[in-house]
Protein backbone atom coordinates (compact mmCIF):
# COMPACT_ATOMS: atom_id res chain seq x y z
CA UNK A 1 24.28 10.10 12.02
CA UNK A 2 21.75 8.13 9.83
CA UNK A 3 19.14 9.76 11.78
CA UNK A 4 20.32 12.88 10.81
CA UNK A 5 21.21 11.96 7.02
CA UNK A 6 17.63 10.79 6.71
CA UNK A 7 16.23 14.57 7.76
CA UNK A 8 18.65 15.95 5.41
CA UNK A 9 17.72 14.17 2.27
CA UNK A 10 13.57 13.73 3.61
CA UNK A 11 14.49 18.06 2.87
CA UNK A 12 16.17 17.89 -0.02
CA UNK A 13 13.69 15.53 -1.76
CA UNK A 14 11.16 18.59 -0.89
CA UNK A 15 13.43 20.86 -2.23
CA UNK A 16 12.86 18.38 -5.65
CA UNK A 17 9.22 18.86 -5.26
CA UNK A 18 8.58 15.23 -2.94
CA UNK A 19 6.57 15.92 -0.62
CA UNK A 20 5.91 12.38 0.51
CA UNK A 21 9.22 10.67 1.47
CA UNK A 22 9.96 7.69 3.14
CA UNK A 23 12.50 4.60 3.45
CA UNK A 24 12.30 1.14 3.29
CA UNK A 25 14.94 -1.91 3.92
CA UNK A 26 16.21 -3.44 0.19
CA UNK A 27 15.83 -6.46 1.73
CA UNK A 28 12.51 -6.67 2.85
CA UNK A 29 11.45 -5.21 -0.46
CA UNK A 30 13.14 -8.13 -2.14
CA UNK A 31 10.83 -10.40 -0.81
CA UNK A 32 7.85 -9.07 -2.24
CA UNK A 33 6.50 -10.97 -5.19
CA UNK A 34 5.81 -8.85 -8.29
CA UNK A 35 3.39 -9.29 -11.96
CA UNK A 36 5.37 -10.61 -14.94
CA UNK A 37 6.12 -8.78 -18.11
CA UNK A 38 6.52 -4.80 -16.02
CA UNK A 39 10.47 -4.91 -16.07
CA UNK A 40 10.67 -4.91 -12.41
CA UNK A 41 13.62 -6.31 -10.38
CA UNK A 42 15.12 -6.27 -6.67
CA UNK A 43 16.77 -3.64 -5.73
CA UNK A 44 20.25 -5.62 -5.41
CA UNK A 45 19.39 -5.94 -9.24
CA UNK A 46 19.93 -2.22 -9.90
CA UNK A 47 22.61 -1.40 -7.32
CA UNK A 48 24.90 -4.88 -5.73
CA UNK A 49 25.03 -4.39 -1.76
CA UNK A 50 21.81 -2.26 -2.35
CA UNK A 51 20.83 -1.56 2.16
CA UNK A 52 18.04 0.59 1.72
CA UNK A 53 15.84 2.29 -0.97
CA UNK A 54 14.15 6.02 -0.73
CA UNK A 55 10.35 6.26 -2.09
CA UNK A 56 9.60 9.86 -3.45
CA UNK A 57 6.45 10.89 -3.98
CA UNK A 58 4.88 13.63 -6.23
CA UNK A 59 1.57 15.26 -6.11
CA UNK A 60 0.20 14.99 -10.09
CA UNK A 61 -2.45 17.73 -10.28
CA UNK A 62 -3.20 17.70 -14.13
CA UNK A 63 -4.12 15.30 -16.43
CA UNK A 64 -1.47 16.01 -19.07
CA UNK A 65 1.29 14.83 -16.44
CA UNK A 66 -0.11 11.81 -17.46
CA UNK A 67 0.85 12.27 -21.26
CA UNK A 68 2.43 9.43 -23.15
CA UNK A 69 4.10 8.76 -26.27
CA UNK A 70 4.87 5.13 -27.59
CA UNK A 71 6.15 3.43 -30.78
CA UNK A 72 3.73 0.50 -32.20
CA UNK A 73 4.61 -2.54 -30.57
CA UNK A 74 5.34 -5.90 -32.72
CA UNK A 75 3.26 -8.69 -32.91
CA UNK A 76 3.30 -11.02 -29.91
CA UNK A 77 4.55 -8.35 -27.75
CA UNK A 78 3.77 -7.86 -23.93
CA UNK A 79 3.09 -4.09 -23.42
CA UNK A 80 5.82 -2.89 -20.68
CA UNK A 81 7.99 -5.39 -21.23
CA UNK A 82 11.27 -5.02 -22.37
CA UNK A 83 10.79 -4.97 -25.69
CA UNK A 84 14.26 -4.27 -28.09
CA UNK A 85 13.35 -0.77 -30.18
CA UNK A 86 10.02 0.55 -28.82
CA UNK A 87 9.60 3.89 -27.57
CA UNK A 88 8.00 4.77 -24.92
CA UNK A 89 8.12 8.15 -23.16
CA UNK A 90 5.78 8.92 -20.14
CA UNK A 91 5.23 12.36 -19.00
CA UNK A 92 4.69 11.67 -15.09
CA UNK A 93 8.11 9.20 -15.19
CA UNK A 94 10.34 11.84 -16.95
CA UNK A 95 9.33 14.33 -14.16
CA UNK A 96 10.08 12.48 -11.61
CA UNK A 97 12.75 10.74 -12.73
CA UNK A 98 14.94 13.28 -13.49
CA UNK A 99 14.05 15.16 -10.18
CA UNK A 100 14.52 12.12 -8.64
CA UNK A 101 18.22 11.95 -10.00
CA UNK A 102 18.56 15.23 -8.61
CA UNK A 103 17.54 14.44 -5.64
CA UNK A 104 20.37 11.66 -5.38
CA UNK A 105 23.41 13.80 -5.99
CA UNK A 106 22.68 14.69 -2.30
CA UNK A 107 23.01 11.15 -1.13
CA UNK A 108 25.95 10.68 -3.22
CA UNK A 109 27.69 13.87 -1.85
CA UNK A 110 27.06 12.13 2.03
CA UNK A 111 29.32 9.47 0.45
CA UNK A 112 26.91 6.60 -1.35
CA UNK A 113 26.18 5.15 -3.98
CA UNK A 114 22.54 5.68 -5.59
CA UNK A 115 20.18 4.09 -8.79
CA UNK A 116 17.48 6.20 -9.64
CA UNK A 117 14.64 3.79 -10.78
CA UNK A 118 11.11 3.05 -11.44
CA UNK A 119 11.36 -0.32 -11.93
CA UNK A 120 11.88 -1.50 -7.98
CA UNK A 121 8.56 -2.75 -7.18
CA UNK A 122 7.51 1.26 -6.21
CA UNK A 123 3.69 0.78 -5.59
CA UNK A 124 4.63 -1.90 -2.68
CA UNK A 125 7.79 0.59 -1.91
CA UNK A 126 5.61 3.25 -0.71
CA UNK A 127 3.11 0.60 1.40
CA UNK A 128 6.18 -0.57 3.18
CA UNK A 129 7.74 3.13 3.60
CA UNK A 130 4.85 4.05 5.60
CA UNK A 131 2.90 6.40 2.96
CA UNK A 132 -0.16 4.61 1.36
CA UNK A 133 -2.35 2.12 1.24
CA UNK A 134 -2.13 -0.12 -1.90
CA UNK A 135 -6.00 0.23 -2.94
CA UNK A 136 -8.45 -2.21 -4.90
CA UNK A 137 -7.31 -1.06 -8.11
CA UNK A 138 -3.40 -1.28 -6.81
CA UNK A 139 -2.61 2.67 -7.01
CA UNK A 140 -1.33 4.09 -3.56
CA UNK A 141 -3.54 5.82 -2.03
CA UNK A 142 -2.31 8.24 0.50
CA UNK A 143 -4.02 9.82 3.30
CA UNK A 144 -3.70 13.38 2.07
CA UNK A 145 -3.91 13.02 -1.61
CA UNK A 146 -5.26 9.56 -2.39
CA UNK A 147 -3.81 7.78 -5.32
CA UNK A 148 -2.77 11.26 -7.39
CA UNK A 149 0.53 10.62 -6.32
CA UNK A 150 3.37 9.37 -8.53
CA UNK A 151 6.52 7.51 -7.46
CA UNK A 152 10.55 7.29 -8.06
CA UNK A 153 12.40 5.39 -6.31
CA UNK A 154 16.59 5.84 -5.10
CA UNK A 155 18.58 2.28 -4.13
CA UNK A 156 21.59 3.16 -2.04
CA UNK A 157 23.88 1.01 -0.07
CA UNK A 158 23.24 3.92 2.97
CA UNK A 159 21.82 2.33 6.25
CA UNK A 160 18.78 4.49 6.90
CA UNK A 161 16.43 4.38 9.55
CA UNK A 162 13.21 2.28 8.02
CA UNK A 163 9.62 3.65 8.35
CA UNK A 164 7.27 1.50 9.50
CA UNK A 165 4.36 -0.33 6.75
CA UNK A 166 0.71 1.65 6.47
CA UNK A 167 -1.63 -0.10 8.40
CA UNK A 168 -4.47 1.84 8.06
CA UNK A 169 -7.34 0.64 5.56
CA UNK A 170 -8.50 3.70 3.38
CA UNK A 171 -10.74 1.44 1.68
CA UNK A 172 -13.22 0.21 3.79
CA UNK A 173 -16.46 -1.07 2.50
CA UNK A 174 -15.69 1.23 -1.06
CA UNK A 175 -15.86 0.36 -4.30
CA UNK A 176 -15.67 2.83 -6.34
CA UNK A 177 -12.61 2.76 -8.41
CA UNK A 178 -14.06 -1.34 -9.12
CA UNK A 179 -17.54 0.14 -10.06
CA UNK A 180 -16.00 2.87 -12.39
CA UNK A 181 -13.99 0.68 -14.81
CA UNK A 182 -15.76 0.99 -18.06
CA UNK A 183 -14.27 -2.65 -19.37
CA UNK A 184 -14.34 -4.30 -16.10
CA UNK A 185 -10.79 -4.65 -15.29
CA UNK A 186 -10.85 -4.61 -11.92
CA UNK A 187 -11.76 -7.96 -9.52
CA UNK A 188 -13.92 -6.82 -6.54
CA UNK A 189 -12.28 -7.14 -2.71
CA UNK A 190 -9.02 -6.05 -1.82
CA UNK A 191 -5.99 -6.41 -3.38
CA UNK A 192 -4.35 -7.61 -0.05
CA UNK A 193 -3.62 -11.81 -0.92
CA UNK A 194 -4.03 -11.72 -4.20
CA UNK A 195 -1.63 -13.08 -6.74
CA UNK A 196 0.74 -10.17 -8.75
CA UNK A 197 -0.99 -9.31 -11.62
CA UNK A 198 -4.25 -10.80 -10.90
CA UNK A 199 -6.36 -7.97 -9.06
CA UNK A 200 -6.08 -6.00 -12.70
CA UNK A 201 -7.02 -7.85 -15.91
CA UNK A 202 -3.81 -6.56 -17.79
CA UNK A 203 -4.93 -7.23 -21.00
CA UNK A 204 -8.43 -5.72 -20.12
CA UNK A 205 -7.26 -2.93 -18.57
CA UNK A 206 -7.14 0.42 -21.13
CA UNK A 207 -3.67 1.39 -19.93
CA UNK A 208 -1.62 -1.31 -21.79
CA UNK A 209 -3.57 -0.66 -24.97
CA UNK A 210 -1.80 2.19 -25.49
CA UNK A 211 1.15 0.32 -27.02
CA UNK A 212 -0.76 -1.80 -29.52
CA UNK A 213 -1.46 -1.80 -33.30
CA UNK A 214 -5.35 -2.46 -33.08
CA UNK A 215 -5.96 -1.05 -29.32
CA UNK A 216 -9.25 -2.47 -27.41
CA UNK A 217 -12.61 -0.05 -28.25
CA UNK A 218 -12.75 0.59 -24.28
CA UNK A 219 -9.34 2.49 -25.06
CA UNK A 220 -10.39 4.06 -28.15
CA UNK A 221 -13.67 5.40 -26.58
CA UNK A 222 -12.18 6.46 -22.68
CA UNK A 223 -8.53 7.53 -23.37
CA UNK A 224 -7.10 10.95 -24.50
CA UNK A 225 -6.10 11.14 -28.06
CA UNK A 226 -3.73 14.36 -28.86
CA UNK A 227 -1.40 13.01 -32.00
CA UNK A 228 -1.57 9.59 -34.01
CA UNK A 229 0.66 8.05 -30.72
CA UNK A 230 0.49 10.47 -27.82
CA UNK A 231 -2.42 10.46 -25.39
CA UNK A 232 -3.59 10.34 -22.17
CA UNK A 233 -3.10 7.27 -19.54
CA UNK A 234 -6.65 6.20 -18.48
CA UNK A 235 -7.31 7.95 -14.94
CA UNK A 236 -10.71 6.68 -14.24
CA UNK A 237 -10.72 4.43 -11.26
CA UNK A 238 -7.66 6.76 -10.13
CA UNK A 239 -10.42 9.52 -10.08
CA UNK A 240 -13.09 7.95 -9.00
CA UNK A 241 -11.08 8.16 -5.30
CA UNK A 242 -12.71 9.93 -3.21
CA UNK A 243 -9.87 9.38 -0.36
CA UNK A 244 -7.75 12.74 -0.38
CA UNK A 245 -10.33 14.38 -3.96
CA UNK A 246 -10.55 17.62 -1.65
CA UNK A 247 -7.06 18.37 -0.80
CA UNK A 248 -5.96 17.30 -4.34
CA UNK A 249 -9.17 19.22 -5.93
CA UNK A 250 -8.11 22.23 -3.93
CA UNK A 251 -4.60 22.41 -4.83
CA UNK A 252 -5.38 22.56 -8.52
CA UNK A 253 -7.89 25.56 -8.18
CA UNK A 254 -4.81 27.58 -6.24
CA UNK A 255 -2.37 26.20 -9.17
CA UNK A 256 -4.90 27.50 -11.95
CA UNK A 257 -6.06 30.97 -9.79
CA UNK A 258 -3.81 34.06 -10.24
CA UNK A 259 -2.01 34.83 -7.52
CA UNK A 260 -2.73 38.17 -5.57
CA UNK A 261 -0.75 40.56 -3.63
């Protein structure tokens, strides 16, 4: 029967618009160490006698997916972190979210409970479901659409079968995404061994700036501006990729051609 259950939700998370679905123990998640200061927890932290947790995964084919909105954070405060107050509001996390919660009314129909989060350690939820590689900048990168992928994650107390970790190194010898940092964020070598939080210089990095008073020049100069606090998440070493650019590249001319016939 869990066999089963598994096919039916891997087709209703498609139905949501996942097209990259896979399952991982709670357990086994748990025992993955994970940066300071991002909110995260174990699952049993979002949902007691937590058994397994779904990862859904979303093709993001244009840059304003990646819109955000954010309050000015206080003095002394650690962007991401729970701070009391701030608002943030991220384009790619409402979509999936609330498709995501969607999604789980299907699960909870078969009888289980569910917690729709992001803040289960996702990135390392998808390596151990079986759909990506966790790359030298720490995005996913999947075989068929390399790291322009977003995730959502359901907990459930539902035994499902478990997918097996990605083995396969879609890195190799390439540097790229290291190379393209404009503020030199990135460490060289894998991310494999190394310590949460220290393959990415957080506060070099242009994404957290978005939630500051007096934001670093690199974000100033490289991110997005649309109002006085929405813009753009930085997407250069995401797009500087090249595992899955075709696939991804070709979707979005088909999304922006009309359709004929």
């Amino acid at each position: 029967m869990s066999a089963e259950l598994k096919e039916q939700l891997r087709s209703a998370a498609q139905e949501q618009g996942f097209e990259l679905f896979g399952v991982v123990d709670a357990e086994e998640l748990a025992k993955v160490p994970f940066p300071p200061n991002r909110c995260l927890e174990t699952p049993e932290g979002f949902l007691p006698g937590a058994r397994s947790v779904i990862v859904l995964g979303m093709h993001i084919w244009d840059p304003l997916q990646n819109a955000v909105v954010t309050s000015v954070l206080p003095d002394g405060a650690v962007p991401f972190d729970d701070v009391p107050g701030s608002q943030y509001y991220n384009m790619y996390y409402e979509i999936t979210e609330a498709r995501a919660h969607r999604f789980a009314e299907t699960v909870r129909e078969a009888g289980f409970r569910t917690a729709v989060t992001h803040f289960v350690h996702a990135k390392v939820a998808a390596h151990l479901a079986g759909l990506g590689w966790i790359g030298k900048q720490t995005l996913v990168i999947t075989p068929s659409l390399g790291p322009h992928v977003r995730w959502a994650c359901v907990v459930t107390d539902a035994v499902l079968p478990y997918d097996e970790p990605f083995t396969e190194d879609l890195c190799g010898d390439c540097e790229l995404c290291i190379k393209s940092c404009p503020v030199g964020a990135i460490a060289p070598g894998y991310a494999q061994g190394v310590e949460p939080g220290k393959k990415v210089d957080f506060w070099k990095c242009i994404v957290p700036q978005e939630m500051l008073a007096d934001p670093s020049p690199g974000w100033v100069k490289h991110a997005p501006h649309y109002t006085e606090r929405g813009s753009q998440e930085c997407l250069i070493c995401l797009d500087a990729c090249p595992v899955g650019r075709e696939e991804h590249e070709r979707r979005v001319r088909e999304y922006s051609t009309k359709p004929t016939g």
